[in-house]
C-alpha atoms as a PDB file:
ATOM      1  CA  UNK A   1     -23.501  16.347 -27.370  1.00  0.00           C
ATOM      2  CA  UNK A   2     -20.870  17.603 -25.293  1.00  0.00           C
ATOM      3  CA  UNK A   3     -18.118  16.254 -23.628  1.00  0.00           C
ATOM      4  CA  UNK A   4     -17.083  16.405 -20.354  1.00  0.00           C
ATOM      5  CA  UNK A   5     -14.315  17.531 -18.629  1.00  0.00           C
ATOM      6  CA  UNK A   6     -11.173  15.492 -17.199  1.00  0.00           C
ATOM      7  CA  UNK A   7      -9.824  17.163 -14.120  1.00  0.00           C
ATOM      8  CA  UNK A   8      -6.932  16.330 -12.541  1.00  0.00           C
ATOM      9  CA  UNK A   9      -7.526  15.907  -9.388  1.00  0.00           C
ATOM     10  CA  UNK A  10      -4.678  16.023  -6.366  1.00  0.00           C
ATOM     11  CA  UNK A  11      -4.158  13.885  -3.647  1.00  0.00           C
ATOM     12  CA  UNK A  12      -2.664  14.394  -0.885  1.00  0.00           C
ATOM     13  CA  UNK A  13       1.134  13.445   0.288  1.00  0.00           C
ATOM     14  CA  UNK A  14       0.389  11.890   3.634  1.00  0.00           C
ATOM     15  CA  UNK A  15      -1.675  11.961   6.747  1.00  0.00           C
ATOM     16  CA  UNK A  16      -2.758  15.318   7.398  1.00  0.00           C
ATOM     17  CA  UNK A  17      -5.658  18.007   6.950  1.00  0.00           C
ATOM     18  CA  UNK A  18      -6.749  18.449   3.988  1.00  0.00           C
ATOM     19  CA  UNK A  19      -7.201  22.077   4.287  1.00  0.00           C
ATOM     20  CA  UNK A  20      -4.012  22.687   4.837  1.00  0.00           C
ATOM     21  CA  UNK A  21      -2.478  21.804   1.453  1.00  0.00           C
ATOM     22  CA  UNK A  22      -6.240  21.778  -0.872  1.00  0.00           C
ATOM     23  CA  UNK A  23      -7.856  25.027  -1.986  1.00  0.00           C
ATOM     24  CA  UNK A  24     -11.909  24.447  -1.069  1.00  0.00           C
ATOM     25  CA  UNK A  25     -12.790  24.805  -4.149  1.00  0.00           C
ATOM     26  CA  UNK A  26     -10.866  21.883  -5.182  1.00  0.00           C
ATOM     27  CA  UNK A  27     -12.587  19.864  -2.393  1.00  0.00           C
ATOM     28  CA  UNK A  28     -16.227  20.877  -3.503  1.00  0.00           C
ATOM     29  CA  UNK A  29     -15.639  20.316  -7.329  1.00  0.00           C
ATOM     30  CA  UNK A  30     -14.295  16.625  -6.390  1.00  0.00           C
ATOM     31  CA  UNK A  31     -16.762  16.204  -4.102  1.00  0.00           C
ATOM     32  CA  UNK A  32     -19.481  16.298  -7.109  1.00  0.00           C
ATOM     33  CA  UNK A  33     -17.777  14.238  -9.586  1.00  0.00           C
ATOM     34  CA  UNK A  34     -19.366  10.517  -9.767  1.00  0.00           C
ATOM     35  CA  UNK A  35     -16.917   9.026 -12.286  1.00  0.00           C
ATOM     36  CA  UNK A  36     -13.375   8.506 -11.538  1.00  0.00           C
ATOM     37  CA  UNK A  37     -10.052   6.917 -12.975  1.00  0.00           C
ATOM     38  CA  UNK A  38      -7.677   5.828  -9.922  1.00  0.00           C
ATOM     39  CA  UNK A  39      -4.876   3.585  -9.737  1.00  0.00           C
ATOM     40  CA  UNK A  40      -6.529   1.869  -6.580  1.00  0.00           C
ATOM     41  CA  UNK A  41     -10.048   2.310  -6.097  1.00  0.00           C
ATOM     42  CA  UNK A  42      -9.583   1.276  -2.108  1.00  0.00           C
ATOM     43  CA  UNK A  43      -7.197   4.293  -1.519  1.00  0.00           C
ATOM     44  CA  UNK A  44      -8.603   6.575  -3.336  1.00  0.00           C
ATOM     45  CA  UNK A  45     -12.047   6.028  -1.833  1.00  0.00           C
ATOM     46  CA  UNK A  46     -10.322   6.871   1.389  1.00  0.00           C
ATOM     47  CA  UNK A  47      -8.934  10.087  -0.038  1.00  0.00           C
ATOM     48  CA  UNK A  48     -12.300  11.070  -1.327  1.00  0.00           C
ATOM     49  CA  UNK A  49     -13.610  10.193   2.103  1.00  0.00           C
ATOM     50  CA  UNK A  50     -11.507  13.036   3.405  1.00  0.00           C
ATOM     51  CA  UNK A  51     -12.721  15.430   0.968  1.00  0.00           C
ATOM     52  CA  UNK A  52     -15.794  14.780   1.849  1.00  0.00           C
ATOM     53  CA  UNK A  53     -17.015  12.855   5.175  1.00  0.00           C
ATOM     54  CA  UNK A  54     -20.668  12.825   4.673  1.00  0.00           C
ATOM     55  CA  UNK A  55     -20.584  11.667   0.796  1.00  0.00           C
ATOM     56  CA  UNK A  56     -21.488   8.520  -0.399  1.00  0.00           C
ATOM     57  CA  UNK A  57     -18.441   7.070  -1.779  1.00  0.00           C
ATOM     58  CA  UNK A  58     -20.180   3.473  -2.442  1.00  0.00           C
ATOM     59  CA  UNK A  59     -21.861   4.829  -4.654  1.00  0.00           C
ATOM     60  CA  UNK A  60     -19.270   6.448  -7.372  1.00  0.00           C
ATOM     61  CA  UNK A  61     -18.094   4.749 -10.665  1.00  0.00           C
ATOM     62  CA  UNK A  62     -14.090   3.969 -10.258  1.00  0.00           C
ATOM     63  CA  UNK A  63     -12.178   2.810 -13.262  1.00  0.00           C
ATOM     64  CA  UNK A  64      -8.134   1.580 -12.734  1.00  0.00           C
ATOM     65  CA  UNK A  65      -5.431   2.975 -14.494  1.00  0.00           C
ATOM     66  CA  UNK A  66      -2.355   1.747 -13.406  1.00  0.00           C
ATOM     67  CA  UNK A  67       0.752   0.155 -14.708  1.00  0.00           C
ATOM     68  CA  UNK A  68      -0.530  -2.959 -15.612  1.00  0.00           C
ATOM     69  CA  UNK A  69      -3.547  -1.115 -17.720  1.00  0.00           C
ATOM     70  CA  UNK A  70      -2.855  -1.385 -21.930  1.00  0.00           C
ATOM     71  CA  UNK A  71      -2.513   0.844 -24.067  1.00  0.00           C
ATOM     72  CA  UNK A  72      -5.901  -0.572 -26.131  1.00  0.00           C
ATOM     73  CA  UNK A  73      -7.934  -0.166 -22.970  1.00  0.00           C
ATOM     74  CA  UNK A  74      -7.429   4.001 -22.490  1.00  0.00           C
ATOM     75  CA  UNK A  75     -10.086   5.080 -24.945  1.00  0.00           C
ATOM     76  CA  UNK A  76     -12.485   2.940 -22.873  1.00  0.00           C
ATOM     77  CA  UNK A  77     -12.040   5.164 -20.096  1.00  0.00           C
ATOM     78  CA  UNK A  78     -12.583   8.358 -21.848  1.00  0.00           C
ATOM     79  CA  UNK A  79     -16.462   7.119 -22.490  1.00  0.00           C
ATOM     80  CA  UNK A  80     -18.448   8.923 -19.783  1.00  0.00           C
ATOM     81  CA  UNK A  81     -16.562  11.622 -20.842  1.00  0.00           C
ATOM     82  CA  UNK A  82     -17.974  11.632 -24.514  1.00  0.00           C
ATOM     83  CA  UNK A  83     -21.149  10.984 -22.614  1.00  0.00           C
ATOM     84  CA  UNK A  84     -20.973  14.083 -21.479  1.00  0.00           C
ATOM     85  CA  UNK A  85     -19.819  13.420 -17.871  1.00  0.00           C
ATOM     86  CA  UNK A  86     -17.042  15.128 -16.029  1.00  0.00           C
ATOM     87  CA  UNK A  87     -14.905  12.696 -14.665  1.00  0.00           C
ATOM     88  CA  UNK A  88     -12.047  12.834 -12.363  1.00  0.00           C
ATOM     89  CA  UNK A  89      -8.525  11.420 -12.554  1.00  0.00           C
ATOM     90  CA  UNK A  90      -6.236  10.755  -9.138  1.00  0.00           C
ATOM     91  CA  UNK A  91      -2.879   8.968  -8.955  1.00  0.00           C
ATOM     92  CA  UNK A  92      -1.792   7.503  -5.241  1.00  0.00           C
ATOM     93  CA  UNK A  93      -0.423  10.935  -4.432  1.00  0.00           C
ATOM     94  CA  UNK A  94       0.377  14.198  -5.543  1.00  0.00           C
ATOM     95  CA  UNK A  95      -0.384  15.298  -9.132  1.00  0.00           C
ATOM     96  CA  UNK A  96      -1.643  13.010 -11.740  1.00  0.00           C
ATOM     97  CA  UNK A  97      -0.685  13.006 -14.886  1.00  0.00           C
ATOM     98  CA  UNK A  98       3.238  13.730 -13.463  1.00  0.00           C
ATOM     99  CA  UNK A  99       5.355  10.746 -13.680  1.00  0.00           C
ATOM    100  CA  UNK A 100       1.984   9.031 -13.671  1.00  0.00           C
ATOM    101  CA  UNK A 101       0.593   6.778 -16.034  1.00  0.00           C
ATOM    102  CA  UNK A 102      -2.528   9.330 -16.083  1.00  0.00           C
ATOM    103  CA  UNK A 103      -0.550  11.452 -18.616  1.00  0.00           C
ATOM    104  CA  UNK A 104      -1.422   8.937 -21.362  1.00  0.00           C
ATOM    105  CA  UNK A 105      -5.022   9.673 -20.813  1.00  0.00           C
ATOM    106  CA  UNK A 106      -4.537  13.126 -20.641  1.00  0.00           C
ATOM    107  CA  UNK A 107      -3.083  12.927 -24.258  1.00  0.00           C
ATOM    108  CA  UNK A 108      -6.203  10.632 -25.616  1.00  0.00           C
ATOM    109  CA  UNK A 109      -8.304  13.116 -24.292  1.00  0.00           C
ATOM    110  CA  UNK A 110      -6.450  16.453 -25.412  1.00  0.00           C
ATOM    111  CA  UNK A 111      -6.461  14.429 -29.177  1.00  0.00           C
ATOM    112  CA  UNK A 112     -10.300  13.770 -29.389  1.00  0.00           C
ATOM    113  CA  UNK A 113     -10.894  17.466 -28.022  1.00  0.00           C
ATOM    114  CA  UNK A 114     -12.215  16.819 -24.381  1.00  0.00           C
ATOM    115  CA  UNK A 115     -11.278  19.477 -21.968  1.00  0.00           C
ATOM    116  CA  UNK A 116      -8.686  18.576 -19.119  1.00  0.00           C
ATOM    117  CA  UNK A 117      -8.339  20.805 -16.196  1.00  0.00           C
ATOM    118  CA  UNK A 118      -5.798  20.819 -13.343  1.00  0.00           C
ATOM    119  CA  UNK A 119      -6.301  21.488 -10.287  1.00  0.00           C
ATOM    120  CA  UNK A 120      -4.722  22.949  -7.740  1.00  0.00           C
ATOM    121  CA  UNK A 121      -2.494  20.258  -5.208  1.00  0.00           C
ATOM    122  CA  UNK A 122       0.717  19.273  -3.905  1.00  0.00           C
ATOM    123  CA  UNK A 123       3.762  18.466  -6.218  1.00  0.00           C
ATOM    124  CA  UNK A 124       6.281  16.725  -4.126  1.00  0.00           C
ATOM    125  CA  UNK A 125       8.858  17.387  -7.153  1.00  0.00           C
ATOM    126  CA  UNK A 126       8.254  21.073  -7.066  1.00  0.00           C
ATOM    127  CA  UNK A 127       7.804  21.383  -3.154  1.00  0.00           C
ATOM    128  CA  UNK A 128      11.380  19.707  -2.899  1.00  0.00           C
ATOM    129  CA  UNK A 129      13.124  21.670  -5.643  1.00  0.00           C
ATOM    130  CA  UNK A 130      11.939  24.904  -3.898  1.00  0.00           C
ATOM    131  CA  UNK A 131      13.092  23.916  -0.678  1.00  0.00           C
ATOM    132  CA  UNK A 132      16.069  22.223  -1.730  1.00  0.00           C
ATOM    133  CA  UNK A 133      18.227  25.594  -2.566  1.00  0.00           C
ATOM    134  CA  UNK A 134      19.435  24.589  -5.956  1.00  0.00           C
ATOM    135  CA  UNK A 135      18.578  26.590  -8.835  1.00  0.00           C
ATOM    136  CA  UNK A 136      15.208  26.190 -10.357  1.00  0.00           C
ATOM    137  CA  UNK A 137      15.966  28.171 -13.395  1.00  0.00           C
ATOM    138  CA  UNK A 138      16.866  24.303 -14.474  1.00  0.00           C
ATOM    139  CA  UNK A 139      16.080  21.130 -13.177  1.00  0.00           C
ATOM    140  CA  UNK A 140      15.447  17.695 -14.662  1.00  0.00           C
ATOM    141  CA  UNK A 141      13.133  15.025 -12.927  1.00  0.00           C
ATOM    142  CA  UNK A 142      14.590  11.517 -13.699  1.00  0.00           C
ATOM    143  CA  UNK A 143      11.977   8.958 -11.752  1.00  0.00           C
ATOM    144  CA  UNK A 144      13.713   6.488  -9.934  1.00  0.00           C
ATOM    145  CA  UNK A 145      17.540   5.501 -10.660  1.00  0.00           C
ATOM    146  CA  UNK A 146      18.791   2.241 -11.351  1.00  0.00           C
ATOM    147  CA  UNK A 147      18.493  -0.387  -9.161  1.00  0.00           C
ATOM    148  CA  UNK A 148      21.784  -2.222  -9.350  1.00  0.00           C
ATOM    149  CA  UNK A 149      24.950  -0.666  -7.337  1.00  0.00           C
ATOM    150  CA  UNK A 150      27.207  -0.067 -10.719  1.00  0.00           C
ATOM    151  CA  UNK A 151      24.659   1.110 -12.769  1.00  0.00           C
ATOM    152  CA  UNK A 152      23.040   3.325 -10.159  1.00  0.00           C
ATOM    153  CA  UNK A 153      26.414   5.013  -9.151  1.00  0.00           C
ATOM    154  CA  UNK A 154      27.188   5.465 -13.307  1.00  0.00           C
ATOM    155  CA  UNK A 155      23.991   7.814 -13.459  1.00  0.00           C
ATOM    156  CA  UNK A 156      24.790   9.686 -10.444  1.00  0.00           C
ATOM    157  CA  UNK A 157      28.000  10.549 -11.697  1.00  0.00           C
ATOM    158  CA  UNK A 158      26.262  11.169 -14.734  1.00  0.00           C
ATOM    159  CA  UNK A 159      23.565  13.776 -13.117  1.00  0.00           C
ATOM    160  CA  UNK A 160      26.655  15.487 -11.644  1.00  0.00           C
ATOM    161  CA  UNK A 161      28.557  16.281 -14.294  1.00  0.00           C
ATOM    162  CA  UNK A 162      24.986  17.275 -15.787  1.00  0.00           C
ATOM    163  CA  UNK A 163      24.212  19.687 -12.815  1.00  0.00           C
ATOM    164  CA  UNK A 164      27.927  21.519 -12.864  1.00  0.00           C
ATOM    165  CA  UNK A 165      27.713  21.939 -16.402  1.00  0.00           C
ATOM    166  CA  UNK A 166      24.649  23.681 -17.085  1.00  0.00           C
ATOM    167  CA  UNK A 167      23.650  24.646 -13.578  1.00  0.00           C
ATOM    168  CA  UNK A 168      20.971  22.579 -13.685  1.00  0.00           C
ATOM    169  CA  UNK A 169      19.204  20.535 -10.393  1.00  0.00           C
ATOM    170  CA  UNK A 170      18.651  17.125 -10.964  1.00  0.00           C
ATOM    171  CA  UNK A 171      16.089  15.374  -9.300  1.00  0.00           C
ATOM    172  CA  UNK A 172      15.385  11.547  -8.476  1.00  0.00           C
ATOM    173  CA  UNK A 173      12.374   9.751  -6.280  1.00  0.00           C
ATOM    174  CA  UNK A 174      13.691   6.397  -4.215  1.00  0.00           C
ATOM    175  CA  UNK A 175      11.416   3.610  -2.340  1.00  0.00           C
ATOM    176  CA  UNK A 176      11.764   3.957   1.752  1.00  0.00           C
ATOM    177  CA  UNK A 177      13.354   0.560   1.742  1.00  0.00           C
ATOM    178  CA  UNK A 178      16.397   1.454  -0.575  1.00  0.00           C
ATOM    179  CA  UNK A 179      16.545   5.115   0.565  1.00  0.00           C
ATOM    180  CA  UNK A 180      19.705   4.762   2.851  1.00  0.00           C
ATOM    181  CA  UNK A 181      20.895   2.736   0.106  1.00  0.00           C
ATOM    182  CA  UNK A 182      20.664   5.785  -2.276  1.00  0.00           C
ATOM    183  CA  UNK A 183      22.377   8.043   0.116  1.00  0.00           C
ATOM    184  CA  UNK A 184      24.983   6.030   0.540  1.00  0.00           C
ATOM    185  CA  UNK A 185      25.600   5.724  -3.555  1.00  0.00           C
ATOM    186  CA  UNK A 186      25.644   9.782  -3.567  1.00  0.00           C
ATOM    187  CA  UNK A 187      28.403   9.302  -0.983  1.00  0.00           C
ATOM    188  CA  UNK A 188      30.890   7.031  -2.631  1.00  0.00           C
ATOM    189  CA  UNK A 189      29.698   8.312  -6.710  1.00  0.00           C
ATOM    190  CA  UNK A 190      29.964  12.217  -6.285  1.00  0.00           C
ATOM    191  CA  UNK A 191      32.042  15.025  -4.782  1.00  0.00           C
ATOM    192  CA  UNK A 192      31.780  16.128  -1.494  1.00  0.00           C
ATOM    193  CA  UNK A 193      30.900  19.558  -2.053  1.00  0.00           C
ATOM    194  CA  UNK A 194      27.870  18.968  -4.425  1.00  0.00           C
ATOM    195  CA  UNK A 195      24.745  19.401  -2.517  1.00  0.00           C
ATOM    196  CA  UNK A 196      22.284  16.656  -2.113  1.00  0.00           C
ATOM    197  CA  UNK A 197      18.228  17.695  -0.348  1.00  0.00           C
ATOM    198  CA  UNK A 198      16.564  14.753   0.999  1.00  0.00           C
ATOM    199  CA  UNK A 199      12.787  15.605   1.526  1.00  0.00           C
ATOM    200  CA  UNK A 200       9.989  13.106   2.740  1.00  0.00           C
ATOM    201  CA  UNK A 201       6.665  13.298   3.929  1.00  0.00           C
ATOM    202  CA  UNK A 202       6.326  16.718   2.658  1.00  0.00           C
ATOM    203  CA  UNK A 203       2.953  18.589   3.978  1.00  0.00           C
ATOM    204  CA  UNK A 204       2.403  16.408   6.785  1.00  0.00           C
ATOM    205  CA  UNK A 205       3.540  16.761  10.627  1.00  0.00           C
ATOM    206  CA  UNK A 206       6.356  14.432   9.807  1.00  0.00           C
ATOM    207  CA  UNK A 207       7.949  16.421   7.107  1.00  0.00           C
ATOM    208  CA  UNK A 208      11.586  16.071   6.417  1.00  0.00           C
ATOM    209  CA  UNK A 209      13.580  18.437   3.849  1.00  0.00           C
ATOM    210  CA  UNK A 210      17.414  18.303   4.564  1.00  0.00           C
ATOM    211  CA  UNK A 211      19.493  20.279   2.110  1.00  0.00           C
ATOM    212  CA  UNK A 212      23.342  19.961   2.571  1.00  0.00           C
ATOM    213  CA  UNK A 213      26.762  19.227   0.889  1.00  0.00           C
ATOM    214  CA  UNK A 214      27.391  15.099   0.626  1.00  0.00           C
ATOM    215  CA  UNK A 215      30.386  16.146   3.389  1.00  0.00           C
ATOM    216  CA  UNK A 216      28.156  16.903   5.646  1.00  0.00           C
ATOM    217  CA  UNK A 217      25.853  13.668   5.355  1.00  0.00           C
ATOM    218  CA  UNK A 218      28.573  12.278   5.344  1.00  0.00           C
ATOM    219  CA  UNK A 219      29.590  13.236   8.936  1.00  0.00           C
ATOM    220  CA  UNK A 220      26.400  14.211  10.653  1.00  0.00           C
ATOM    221  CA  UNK A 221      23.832  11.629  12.049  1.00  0.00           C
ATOM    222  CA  UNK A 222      21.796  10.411   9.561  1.00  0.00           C
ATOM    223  CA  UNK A 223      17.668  11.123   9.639  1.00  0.00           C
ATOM    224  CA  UNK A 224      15.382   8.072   9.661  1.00  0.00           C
ATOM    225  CA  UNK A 225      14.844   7.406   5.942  1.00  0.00           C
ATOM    226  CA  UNK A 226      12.962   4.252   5.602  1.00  0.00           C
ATOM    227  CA  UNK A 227       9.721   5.588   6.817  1.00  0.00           C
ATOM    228  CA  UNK A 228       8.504   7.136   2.953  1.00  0.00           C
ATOM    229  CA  UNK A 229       9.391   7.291  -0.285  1.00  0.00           C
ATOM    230  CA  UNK A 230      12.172  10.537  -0.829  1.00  0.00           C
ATOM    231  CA  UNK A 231      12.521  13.116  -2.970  1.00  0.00           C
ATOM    232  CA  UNK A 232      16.063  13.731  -3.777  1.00  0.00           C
ATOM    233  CA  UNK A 233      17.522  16.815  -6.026  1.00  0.00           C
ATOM    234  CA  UNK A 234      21.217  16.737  -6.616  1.00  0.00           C
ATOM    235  CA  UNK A 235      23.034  20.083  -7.246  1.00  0.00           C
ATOM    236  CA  UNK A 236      26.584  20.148  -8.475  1.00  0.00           C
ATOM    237  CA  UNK A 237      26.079  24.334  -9.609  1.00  0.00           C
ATOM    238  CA  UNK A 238      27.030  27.403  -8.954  1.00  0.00           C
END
């Protein structure tokens, strides 16, 4: 028999139209898929919902993968697939598969020779590096930074003397609540001519994508930050 497909399906960012930031054909393939593998089923039912108003999303089989699912349970997941099912995979937002526990599956699947297709969507890491002025000939995505003060200031020192070496943008995603904590770190860690882009909400009407030297935060007023998670990209080159 054969398999289905896995696609990779995006969601979006934030509030906003979907046909803004989703090719149509993205919208009509997801809109025919019946078996999915979310990280929440209630949000993602609520994306879907946007896709498509008039669907039936009762009535669709959701599986979780999140951080709390086990290694042991993935190949479980892949069965409709081997049924010969196309089934999709969406994170909470963005890409899945990209700092995402999805990738995992995407490797089971690629190793017992099911398809997996991605499609088209919004990449806050890429929509943030191009805005963000720093080279993208090079750039390193690090997840989210250490928590504690000493630590957390060690690796942006770290990522600076990274990004002046080999010309290289380094980029780093923070929680709203500890954003303002993050900028301030960047402040006291690194020089104040290495550039630092802060960029939130990023496709919707809110959308926020600051790109200056750490002087300048430094001595300007400082955005709201708490309202999203950020994107940050850190560029000590030429």
């Amino acid at each position: 028999m054969k398999t289905g497909t896995l696609y990779l399906v995006p969601a979006p960012l934030g509030e906003g139209r979907l046909d803004n930031i989703l090719p149509a054909d993205v919208r009509l393939l997801a809109n025919r898929i019946e078996h999915w593998i979310v990280e929440h089923p209630k949000t993602a039912r609520a994306f879907l919902k946007l896709y498509g108003p008039d669907r039936q999303i009762a009535s669709l089989q959701m599986r979780e993968l999140n951080e709390h699912t086990k290694d042991t349970e993935l190949a479980n997941l892949l069965a409709p697939l081997r049924a010969g099912q196309d089934v999709g995979l969406m994170s909470e937002a963005g890409c899945p598969g990209v700092a995402d526990p999805g990738a995992k599956l995407a490797r089971l699947a690629h190793a017992e020779g099911i398809r997996v297709a991605p499609l088209v969507g919004p990449s806050s890491i890429l929509l943030a590096l191009m805005a963000s002025g720093a080279s993208g000939q090079r750039f390193r995505f690090h997840g989210y930074l250490p928590v504690e003060a000493g630590p957390r200031q060690d690796k942006l020192r770290e990522l600076e003397r990274d990004s002046a070496k080999l010309d290289e943008a380094q980029l780093f995603i923070e929680t709203p609540y500890r954003n303002d904590a993050m900028l301030d770190a960047a402040l006291e860690a690194c020089k104040p001519s290495t550039w630092l882009t802060i960029a939130r909400d990023l496709t919707t009407d809110d959308e926020l994508v600051i790109s200056q030297p750490l002087a300048q935060w430094k001595s300007k007023p400082r955005p709201e930050l708490k309202k999203r998670p950020a994107m940050f990209v850190l560029y000590a080159g030429k």
